[in-house]
PDB file of N, CA and C in Angstrom:
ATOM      1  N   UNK A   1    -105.252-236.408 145.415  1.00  0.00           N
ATOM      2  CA  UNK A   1    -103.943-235.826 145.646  1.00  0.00           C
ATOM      3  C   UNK A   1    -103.183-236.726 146.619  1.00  0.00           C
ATOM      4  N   UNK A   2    -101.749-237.072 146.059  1.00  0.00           N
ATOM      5  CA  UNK A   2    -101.308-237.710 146.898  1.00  0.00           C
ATOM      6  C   UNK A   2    -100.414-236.762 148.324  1.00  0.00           C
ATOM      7  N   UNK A   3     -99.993-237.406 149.566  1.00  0.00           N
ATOM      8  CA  UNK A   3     -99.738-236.940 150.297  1.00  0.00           C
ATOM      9  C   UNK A   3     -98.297-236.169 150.324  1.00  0.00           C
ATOM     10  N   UNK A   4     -96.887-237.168 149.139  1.00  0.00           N
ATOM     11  CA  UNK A   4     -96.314-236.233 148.465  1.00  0.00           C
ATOM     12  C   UNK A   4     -96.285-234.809 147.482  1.00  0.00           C
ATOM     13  N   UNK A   5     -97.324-235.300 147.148  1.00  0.00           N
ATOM     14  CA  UNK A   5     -97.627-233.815 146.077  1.00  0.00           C
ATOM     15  C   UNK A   5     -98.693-232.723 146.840  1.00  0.00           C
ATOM     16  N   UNK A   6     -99.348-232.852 148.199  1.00  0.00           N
ATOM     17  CA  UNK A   6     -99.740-231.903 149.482  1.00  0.00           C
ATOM     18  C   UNK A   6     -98.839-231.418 149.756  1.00  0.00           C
ATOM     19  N   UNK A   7     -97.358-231.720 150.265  1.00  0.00           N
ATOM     20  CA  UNK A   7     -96.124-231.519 150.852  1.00  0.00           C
ATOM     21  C   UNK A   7     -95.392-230.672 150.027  1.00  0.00           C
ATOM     22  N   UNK A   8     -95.316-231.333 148.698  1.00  0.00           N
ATOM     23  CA  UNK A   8     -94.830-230.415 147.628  1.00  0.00           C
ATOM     24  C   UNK A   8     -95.125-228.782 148.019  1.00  0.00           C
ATOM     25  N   UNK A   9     -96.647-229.067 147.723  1.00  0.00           N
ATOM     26  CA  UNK A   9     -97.295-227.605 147.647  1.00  0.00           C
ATOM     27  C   UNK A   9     -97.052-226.565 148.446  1.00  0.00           C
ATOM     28  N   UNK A  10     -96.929-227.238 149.670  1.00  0.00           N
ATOM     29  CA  UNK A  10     -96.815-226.608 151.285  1.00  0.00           C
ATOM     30  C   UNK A  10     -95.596-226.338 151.383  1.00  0.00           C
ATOM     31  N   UNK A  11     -94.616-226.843 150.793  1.00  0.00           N
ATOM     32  CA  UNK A  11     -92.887-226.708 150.895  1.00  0.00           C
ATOM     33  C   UNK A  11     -92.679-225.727 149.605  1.00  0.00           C
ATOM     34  N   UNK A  12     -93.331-225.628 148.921  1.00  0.00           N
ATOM     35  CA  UNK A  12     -93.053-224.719 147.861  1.00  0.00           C
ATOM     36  C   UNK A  12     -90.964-224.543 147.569  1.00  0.00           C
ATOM     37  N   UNK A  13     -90.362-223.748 147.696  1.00  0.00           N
ATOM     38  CA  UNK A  13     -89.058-223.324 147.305  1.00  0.00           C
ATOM     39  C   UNK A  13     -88.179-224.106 148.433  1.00  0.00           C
ATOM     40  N   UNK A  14     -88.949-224.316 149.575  1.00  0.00           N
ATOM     41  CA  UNK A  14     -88.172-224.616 150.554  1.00  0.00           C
ATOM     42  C   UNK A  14     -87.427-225.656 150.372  1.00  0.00           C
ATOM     43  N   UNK A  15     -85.960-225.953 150.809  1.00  0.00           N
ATOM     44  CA  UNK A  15     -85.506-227.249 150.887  1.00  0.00           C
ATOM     45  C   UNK A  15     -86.117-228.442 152.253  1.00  0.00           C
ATOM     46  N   UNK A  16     -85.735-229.707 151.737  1.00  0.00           N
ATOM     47  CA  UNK A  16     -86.200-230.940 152.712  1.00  0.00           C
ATOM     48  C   UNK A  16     -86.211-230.217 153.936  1.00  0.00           C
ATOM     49  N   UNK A  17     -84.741-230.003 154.604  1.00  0.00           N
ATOM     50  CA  UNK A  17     -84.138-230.035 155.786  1.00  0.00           C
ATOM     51  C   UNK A  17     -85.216-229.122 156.169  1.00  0.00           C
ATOM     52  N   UNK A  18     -85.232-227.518 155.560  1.00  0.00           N
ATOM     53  CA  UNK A  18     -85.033-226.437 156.247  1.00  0.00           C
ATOM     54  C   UNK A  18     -87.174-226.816 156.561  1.00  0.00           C
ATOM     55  N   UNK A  19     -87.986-227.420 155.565  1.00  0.00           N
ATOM     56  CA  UNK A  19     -89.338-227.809 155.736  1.00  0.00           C
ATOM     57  C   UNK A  19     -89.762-229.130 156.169  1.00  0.00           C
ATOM     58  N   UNK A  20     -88.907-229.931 157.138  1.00  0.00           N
ATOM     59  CA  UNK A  20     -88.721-230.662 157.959  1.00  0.00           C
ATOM     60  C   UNK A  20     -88.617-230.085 159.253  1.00  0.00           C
ATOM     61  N   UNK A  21     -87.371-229.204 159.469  1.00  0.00           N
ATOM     62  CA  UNK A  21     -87.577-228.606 160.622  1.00  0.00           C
ATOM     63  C   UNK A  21     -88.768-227.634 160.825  1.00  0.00           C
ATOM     64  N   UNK A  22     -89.492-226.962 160.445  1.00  0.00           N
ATOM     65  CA  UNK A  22     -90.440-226.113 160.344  1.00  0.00           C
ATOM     66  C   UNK A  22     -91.710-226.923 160.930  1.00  0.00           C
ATOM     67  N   UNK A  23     -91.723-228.316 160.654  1.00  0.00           N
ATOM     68  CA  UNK A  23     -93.113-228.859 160.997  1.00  0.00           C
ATOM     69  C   UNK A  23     -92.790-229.718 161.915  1.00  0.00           C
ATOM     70  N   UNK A  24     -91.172-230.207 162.248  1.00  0.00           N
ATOM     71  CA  UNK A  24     -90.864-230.914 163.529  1.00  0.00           C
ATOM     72  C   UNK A  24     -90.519-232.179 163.539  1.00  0.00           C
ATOM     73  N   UNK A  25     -90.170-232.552 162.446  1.00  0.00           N
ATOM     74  CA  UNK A  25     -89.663-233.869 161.969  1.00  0.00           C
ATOM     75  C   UNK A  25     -88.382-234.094 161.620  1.00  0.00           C
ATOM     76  N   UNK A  26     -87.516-235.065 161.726  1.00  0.00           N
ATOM     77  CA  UNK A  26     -86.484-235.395 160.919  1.00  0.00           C
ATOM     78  C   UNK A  26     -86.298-234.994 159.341  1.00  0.00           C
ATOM     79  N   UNK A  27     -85.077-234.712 158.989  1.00  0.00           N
ATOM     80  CA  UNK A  27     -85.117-234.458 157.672  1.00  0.00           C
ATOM     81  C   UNK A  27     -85.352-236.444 157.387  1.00  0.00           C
ATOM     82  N   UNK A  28     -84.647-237.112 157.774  1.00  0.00           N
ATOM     83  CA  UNK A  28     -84.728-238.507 157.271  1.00  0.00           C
ATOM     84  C   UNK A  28     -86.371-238.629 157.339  1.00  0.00           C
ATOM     85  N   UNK A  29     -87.119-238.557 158.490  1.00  0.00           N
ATOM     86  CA  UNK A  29     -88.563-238.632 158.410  1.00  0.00           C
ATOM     87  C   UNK A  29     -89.374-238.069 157.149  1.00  0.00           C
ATOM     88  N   UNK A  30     -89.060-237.031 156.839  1.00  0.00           N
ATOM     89  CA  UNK A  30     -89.925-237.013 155.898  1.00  0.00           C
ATOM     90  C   UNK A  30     -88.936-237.199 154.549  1.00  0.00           C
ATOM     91  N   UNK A  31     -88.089-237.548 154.642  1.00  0.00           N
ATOM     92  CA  UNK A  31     -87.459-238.561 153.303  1.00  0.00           C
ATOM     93  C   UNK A  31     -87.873-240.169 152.735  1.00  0.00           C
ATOM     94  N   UNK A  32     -88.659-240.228 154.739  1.00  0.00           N
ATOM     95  CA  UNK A  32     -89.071-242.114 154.108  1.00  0.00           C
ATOM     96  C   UNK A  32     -90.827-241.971 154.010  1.00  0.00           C
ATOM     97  N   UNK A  33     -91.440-240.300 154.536  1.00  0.00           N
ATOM     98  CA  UNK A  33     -92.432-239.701 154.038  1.00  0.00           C
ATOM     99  C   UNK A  33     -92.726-239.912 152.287  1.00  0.00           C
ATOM    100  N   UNK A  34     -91.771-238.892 151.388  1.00  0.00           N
ATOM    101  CA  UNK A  34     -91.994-238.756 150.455  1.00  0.00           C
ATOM    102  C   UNK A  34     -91.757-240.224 149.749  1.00  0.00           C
ATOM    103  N   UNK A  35     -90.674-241.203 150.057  1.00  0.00           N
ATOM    104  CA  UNK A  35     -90.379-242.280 149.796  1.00  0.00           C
ATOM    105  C   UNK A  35     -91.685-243.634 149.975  1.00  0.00           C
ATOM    106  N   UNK A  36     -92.844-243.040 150.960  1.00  0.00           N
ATOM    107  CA  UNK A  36     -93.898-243.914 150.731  1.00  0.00           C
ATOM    108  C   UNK A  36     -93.534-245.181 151.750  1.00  0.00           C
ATOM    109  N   UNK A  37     -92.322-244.620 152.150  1.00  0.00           N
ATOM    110  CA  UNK A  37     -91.580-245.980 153.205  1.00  0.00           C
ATOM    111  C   UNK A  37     -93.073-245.943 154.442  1.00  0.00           C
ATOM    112  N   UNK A  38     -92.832-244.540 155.184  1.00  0.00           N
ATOM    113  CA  UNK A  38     -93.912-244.279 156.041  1.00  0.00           C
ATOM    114  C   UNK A  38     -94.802-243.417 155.612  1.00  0.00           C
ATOM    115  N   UNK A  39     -95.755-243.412 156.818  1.00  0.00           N
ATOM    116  CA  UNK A  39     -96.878-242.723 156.631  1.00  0.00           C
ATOM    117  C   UNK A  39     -97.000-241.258 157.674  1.00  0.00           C
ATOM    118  N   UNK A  40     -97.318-239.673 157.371  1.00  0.00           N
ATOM    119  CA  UNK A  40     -97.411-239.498 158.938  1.00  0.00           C
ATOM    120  C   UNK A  40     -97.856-239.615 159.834  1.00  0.00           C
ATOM    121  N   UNK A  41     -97.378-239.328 160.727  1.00  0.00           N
ATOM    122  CA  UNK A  41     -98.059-239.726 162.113  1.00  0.00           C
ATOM    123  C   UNK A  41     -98.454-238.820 163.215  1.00  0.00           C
ATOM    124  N   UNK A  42     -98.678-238.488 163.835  1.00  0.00           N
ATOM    125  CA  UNK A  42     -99.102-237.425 164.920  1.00  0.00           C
ATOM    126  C   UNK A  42     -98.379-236.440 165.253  1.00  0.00           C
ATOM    127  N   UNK A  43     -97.239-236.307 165.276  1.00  0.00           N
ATOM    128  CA  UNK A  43     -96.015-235.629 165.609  1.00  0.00           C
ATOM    129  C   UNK A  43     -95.904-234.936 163.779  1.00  0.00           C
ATOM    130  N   UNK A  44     -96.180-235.519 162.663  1.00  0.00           N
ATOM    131  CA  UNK A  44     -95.922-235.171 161.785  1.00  0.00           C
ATOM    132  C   UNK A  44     -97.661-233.922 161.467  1.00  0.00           C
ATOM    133  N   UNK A  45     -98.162-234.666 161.878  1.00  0.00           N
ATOM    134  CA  UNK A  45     -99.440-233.787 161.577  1.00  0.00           C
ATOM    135  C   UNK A  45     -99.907-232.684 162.785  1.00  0.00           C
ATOM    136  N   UNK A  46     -99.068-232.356 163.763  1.00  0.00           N
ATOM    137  CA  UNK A  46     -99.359-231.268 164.678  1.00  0.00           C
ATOM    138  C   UNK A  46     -98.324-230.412 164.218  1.00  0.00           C
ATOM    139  N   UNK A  47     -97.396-230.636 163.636  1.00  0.00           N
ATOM    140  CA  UNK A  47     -96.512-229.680 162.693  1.00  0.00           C
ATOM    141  C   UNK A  47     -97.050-229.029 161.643  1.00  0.00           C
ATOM    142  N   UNK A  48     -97.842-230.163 160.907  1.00  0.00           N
ATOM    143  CA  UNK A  48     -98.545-229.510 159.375  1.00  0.00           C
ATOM    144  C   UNK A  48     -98.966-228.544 160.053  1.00  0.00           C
ATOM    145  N   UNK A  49    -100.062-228.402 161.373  1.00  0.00           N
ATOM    146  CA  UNK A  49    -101.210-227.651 161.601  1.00  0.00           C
ATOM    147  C   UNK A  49    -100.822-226.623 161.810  1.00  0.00           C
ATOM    148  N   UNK A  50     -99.655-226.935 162.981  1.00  0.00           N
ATOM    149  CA  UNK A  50     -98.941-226.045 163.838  1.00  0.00           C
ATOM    150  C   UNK A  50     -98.273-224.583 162.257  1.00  0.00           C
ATOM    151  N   UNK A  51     -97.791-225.363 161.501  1.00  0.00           N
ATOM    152  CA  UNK A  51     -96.784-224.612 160.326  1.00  0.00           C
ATOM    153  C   UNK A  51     -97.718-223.770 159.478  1.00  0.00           C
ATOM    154  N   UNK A  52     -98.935-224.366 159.025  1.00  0.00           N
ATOM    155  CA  UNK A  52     -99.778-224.094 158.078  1.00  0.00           C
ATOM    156  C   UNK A  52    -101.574-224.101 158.603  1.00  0.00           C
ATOM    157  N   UNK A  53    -101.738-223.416 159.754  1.00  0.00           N
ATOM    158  CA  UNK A  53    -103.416-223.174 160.105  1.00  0.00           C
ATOM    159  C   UNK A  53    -104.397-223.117 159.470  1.00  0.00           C
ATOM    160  N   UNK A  54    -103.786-222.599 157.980  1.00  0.00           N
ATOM    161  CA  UNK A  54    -104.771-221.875 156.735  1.00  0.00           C
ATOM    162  C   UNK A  54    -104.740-223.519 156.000  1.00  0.00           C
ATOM    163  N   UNK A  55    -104.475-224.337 156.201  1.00  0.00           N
ATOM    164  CA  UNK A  55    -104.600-225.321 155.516  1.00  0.00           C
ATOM    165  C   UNK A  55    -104.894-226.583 156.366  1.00  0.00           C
ATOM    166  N   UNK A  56    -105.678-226.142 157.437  1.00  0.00           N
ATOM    167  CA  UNK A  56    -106.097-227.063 158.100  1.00  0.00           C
ATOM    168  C   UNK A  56    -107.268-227.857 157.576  1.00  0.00           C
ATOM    169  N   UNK A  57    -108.439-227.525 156.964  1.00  0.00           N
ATOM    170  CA  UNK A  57    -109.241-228.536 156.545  1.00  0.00           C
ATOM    171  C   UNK A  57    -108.472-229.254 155.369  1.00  0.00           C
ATOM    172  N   UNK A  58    -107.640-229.104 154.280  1.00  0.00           N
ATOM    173  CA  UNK A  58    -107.050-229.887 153.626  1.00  0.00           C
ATOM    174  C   UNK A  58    -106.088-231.192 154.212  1.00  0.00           C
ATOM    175  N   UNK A  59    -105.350-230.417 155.220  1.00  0.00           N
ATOM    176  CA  UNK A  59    -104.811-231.836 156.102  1.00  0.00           C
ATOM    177  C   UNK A  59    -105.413-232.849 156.259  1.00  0.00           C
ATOM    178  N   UNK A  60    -106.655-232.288 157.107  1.00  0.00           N
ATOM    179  CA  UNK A  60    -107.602-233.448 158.041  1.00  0.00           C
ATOM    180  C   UNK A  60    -107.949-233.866 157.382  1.00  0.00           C
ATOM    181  N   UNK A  61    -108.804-233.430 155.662  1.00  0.00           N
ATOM    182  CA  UNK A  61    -109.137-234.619 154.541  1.00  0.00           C
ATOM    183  C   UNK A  61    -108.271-235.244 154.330  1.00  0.00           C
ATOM    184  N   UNK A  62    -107.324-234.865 153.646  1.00  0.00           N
ATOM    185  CA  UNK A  62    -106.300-235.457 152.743  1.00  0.00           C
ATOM    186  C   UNK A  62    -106.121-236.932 153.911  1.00  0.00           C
ATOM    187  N   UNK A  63    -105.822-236.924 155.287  1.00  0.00           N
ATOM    188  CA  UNK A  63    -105.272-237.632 155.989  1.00  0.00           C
ATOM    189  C   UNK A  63    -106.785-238.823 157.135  1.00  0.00           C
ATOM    190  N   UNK A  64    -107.985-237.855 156.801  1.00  0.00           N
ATOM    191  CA  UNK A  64    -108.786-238.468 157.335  1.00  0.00           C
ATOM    192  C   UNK A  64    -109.919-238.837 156.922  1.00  0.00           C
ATOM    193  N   UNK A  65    -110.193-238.442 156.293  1.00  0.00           N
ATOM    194  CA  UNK A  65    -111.447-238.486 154.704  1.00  0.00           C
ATOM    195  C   UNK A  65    -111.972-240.624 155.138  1.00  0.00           C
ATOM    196  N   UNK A  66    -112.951-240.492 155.290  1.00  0.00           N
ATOM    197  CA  UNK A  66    -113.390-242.070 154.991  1.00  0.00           C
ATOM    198  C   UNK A  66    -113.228-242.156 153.637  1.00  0.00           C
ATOM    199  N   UNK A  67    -112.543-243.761 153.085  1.00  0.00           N
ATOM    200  CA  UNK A  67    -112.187-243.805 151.948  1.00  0.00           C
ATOM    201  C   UNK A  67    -110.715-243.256 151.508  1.00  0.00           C
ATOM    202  N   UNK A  68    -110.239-242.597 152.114  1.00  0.00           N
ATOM    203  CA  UNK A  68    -108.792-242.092 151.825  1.00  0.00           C
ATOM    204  C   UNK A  68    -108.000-243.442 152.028  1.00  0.00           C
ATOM    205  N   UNK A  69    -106.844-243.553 151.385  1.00  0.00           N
ATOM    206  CA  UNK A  69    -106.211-245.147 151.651  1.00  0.00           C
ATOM    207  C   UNK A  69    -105.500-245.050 153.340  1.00  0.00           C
ATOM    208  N   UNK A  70    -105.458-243.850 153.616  1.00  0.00           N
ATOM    209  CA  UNK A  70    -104.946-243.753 154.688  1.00  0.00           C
ATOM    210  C   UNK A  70    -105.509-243.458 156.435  1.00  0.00           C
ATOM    211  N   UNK A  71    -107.242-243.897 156.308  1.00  0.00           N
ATOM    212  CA  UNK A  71    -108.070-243.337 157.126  1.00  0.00           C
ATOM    213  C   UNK A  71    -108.324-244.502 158.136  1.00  0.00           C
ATOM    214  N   UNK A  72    -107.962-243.444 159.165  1.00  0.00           N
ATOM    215  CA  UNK A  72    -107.848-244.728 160.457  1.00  0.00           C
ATOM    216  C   UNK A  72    -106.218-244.892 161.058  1.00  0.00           C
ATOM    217  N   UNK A  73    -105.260-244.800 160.427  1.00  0.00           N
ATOM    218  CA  UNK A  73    -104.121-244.910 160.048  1.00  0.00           C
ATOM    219  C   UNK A  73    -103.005-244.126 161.340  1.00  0.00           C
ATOM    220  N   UNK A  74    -103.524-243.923 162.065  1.00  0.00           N
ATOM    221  CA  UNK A  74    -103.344-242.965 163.228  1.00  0.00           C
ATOM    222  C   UNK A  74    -103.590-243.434 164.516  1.00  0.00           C
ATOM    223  N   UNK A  75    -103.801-244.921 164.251  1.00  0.00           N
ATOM    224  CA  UNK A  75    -103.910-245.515 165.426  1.00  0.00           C
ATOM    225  C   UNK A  75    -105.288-245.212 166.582  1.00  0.00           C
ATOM    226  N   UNK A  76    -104.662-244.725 167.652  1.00  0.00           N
ATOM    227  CA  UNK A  76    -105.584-244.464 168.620  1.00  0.00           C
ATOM    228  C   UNK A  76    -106.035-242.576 168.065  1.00  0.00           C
ATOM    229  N   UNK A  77    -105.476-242.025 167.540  1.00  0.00           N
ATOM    230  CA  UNK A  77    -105.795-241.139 166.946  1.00  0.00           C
ATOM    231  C   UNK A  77    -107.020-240.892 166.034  1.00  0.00           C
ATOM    232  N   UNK A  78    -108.059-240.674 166.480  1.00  0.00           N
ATOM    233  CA  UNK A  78    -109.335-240.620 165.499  1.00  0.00           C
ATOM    234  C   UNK A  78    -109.525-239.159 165.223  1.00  0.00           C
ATOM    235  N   UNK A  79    -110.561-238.803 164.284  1.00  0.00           N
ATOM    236  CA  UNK A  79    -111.052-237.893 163.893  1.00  0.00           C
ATOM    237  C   UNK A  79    -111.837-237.281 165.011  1.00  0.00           C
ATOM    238  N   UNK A  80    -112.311-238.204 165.554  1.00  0.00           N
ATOM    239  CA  UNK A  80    -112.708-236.967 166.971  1.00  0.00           C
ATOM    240  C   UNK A  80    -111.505-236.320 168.011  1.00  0.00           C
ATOM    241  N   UNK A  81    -110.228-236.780 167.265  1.00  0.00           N
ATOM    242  CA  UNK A  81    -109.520-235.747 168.175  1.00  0.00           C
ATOM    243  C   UNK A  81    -108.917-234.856 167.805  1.00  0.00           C
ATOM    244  N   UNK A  82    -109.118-234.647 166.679  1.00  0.00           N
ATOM    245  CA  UNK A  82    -109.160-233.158 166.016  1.00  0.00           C
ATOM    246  C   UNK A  82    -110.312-232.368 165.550  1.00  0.00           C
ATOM    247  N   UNK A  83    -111.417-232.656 165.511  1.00  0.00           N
ATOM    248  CA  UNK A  83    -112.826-232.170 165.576  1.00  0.00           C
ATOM    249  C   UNK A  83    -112.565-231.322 166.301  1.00  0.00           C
ATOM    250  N   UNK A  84    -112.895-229.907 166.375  1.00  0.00           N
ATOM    251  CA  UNK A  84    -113.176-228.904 166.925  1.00  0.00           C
ATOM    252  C   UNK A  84    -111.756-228.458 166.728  1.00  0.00           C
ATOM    253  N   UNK A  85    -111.696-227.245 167.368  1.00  0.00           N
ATOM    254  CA  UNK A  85    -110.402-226.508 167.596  1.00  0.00           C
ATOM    255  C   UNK A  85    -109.563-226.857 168.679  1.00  0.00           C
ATOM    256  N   UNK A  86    -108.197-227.502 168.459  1.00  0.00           N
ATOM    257  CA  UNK A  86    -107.487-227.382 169.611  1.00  0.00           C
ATOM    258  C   UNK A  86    -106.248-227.068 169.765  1.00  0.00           C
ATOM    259  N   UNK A  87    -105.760-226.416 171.106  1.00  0.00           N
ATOM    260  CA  UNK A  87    -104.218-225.704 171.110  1.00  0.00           C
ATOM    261  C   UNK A  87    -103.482-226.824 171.247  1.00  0.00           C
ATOM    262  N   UNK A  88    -102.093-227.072 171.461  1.00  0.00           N
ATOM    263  CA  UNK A  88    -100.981-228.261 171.832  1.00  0.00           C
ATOM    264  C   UNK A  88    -101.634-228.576 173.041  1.00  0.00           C
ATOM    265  N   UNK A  89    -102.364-227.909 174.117  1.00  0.00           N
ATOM    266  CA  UNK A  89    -102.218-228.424 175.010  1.00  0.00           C
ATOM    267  C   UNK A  89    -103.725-229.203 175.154  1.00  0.00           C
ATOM    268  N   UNK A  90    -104.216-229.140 174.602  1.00  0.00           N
ATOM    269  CA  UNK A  90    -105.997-230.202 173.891  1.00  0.00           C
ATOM    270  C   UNK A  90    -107.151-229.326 174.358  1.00  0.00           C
ATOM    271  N   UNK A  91    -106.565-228.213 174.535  1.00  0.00           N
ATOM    272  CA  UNK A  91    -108.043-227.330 174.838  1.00  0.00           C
ATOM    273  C   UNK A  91    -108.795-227.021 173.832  1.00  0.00           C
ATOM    274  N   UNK A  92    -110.274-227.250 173.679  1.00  0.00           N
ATOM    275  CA  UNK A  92    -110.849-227.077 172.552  1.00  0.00           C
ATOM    276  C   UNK A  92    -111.015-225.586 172.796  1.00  0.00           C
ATOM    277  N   UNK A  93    -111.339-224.528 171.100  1.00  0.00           N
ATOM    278  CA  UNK A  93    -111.698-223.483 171.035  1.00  0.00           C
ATOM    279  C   UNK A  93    -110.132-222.163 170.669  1.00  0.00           C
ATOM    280  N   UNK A  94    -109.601-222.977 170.835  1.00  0.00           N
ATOM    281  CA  UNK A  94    -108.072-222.332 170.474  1.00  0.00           C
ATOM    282  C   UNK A  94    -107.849-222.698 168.435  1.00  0.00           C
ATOM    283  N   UNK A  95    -107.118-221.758 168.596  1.00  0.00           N
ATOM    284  CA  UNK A  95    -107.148-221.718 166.473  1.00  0.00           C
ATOM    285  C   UNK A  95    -106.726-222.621 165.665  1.00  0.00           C
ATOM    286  N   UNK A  96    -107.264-223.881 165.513  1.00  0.00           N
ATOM    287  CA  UNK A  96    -106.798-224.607 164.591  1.00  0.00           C
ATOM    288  C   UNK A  96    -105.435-225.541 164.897  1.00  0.00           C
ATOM    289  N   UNK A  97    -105.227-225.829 166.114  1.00  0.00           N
ATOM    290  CA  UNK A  97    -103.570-226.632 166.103  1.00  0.00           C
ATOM    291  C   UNK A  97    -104.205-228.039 166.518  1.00  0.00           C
ATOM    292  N   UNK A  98    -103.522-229.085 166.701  1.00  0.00           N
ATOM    293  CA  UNK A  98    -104.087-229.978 167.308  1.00  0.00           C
ATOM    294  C   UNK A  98    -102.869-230.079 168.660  1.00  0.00           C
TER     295      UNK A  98
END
């Protein structure tokens, strides 16, 4: 699954703008998202979590999966820093946000 057609799913009826603002991004951001221009990035993926909790293990694959074209891709951002549960503010044990 590509990372446009995840977004799709998750945006369902919604327009760009109004499911841009919802996860905390520019409407242009996730225009050069779906456009393949960029990739997301941290700010884009504490929104997914933040917007959609119930679809938190699909994120973290889709975006962290060894073998995904996009794994690693997050810079100083690894998979151990979303391992476990954490709130915005990085406390582990809080529901699913990063």
């Amino acid at each position: 699954m590509t990372i446009q057609t995840f977004l799709d799913s998750l945006r369902g009826e919604q327009r760009m703008g109004e499911f841009a603002k919802q996860i905390g991004i520019s409407h242009r951001m996730l225009n050069a998202i779906y456009a393949g221009e960029r990739f997301p990035g941290r700010k884009t993926l504490r929104g997914l979590l933040r917007a959609y909790p119930q679809h938190r293990d699909e994120i973290l694959a889709l975006l962290f999966l060894p073998g995904s074209a996009h794994h690693g891709s997050f810079g100083a951002l690894k998979c151990g820093d979303v391992e476990g549960n954490y709130d915005m503010q990085g406390a582990r044990g809080s529901p699913g946000v990063v």
